[in-house]
N, C-alpha and C. Protein backbone atom coordinates (compact mmCIF):
# COMPACT_ATOMS: atom_id res chain seq x y z
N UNK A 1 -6.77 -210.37 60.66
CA UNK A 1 -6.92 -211.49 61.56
C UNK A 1 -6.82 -211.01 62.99
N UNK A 2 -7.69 -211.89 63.91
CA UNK A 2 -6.77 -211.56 64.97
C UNK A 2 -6.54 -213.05 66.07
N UNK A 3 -6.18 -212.88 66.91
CA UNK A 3 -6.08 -213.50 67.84
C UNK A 3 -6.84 -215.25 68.42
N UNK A 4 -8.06 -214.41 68.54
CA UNK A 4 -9.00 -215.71 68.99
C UNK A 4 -10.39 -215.49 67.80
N UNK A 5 -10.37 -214.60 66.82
CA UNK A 5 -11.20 -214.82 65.86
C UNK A 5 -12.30 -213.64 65.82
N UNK A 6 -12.59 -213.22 67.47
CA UNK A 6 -13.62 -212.49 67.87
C UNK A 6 -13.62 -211.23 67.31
N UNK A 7 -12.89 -210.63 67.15
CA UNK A 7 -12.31 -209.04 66.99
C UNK A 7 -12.85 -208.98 65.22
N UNK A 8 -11.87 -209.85 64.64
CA UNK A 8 -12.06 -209.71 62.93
C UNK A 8 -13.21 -210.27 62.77
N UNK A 9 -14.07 -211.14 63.47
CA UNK A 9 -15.44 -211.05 63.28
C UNK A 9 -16.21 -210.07 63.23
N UNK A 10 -16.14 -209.10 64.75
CA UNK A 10 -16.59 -207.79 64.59
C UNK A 10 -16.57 -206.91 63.38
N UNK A 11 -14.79 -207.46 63.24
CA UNK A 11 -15.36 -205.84 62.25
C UNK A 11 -15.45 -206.41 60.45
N UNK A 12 -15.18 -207.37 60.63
CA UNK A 12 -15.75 -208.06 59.48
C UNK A 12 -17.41 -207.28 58.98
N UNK A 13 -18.25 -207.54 60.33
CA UNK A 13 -19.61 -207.27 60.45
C UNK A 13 -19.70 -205.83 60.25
N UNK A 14 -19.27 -204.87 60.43
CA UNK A 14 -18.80 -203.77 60.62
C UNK A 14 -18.63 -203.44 59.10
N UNK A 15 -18.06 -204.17 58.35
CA UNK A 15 -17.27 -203.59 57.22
C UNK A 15 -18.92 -203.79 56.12
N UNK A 16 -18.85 -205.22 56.38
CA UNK A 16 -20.13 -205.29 55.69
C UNK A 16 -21.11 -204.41 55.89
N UNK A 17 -21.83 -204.15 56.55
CA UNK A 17 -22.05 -203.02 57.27
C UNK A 17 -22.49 -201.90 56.31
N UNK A 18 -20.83 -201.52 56.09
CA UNK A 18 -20.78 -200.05 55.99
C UNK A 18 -20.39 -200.80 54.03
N UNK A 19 -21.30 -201.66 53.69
CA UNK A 19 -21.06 -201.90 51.96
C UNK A 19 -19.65 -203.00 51.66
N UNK A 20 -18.53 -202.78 52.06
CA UNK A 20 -17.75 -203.00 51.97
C UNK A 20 -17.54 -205.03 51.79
N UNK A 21 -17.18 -205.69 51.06
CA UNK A 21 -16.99 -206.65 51.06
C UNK A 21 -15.82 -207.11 51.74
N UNK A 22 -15.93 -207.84 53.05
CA UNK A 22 -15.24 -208.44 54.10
C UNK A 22 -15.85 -209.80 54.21
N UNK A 23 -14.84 -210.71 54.41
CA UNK A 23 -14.90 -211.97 54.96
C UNK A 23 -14.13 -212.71 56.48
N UNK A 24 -15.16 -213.31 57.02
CA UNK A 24 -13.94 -213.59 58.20
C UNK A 24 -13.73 -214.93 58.06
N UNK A 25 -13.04 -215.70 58.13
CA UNK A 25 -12.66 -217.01 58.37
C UNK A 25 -12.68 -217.54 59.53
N UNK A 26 -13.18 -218.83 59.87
CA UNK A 26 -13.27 -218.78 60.75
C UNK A 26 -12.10 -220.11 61.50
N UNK A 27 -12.07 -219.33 62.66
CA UNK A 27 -11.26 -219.72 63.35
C UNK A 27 -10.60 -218.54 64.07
N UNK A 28 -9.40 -218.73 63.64
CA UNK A 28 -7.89 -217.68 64.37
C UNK A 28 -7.06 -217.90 63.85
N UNK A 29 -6.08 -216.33 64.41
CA UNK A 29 -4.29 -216.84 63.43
C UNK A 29 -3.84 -217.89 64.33
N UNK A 30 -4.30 -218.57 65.06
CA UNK A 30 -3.92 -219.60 65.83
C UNK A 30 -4.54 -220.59 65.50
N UNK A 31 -5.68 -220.66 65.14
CA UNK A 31 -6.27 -221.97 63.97
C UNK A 31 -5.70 -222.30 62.80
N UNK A 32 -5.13 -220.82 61.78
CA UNK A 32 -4.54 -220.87 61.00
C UNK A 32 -3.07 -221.58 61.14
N UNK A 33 -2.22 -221.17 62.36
CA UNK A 33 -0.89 -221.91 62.31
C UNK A 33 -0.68 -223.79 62.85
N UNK A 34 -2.23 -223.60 63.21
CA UNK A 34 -2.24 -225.22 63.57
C UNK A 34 -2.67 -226.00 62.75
N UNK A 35 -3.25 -225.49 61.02
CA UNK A 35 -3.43 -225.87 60.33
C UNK A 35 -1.94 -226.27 59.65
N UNK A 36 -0.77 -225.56 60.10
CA UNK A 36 0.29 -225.31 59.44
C UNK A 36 0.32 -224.66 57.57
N UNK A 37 -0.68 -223.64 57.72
CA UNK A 37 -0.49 -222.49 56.76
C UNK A 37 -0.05 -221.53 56.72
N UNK A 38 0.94 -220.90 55.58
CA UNK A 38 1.72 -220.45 54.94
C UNK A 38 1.13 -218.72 55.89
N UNK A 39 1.66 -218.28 56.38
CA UNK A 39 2.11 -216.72 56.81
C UNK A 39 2.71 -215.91 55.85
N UNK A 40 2.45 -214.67 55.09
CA UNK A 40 3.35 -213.48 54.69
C UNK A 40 2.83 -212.10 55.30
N UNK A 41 4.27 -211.81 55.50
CA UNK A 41 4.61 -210.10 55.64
C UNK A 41 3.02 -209.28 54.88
N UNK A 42 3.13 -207.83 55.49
CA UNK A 42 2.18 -207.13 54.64
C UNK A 42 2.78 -206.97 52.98
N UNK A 43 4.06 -207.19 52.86
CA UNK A 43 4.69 -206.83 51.66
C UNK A 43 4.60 -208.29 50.92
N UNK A 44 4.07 -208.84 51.63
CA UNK A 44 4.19 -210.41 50.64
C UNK A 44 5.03 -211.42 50.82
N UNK A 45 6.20 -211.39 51.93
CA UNK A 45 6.94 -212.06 51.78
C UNK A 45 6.95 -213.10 53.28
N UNK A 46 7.67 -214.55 52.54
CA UNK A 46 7.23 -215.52 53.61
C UNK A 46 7.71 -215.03 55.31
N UNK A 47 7.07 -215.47 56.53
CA UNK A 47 7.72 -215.20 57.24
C UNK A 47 6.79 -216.38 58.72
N UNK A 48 7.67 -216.45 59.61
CA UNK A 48 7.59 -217.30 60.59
C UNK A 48 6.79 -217.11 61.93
N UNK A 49 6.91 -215.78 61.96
CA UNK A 49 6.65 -214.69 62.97
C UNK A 49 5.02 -214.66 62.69
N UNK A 50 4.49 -214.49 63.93
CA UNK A 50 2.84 -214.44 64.47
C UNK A 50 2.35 -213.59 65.54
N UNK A 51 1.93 -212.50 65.45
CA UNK A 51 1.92 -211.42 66.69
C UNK A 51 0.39 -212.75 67.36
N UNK A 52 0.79 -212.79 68.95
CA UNK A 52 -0.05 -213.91 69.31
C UNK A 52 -0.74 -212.95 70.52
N UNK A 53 -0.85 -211.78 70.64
CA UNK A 53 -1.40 -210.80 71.74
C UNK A 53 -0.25 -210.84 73.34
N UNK A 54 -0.39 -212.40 73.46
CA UNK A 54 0.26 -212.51 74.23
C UNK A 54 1.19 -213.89 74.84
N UNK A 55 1.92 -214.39 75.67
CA UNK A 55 2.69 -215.37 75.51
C UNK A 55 1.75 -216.40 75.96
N UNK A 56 0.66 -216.35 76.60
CA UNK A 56 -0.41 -217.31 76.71
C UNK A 56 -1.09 -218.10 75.59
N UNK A 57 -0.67 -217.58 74.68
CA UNK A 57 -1.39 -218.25 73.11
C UNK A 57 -0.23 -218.72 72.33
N UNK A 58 0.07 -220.17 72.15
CA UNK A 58 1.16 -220.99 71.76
C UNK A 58 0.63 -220.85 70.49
N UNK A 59 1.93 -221.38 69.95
CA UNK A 59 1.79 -221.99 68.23
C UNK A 59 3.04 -223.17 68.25
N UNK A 60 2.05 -223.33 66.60
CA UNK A 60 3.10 -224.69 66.43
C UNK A 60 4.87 -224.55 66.29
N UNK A 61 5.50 -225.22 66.92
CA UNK A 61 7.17 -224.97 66.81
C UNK A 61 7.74 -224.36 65.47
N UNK A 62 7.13 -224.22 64.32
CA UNK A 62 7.51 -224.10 62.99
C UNK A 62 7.24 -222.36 62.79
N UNK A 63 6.62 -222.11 63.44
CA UNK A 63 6.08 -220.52 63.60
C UNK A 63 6.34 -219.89 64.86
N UNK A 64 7.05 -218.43 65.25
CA UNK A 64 7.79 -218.08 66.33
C UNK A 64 6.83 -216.79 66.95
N UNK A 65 6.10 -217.35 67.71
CA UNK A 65 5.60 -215.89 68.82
C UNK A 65 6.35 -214.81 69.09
N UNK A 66 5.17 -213.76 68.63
CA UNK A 66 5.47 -212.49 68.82
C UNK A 66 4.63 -211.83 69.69
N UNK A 67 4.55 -210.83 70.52
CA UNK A 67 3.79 -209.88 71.38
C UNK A 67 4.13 -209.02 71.39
């Protein structure tokens, strides 16, 4: 994921590309938390935390900015 959507689009395109089956969703991890959907760790496990690039990109109170 990233940020404002643009980036994992790229390389979404990129992946496909190069064979690889990639999908991007669309939106952002900031579309995603205003949907109020479920976040996990790379290990799987639930968590609250949202790397947001920077403190200019809010989320919903239930999920805690990271940079």
């Amino acid at each position: 994921y990233c940020t404002s959507g643009y980036r994992s689009e790229q390389y979404a395109r990129e992946l496909t590309g190069q064979g690889v089956k990639a999908i991007n969703f669309k939106g952002s991890i900031l579309e995603w938390c205003r949907a109020g959907l479920p976040l996990v760790t790379p290990s799987g496990e639930p968590t609250s935390r949202v790397h947001t690039y920077s403190s200019r990109n809010q989320v919903p109170s239930k999920y805690e900015a990271v940079w």
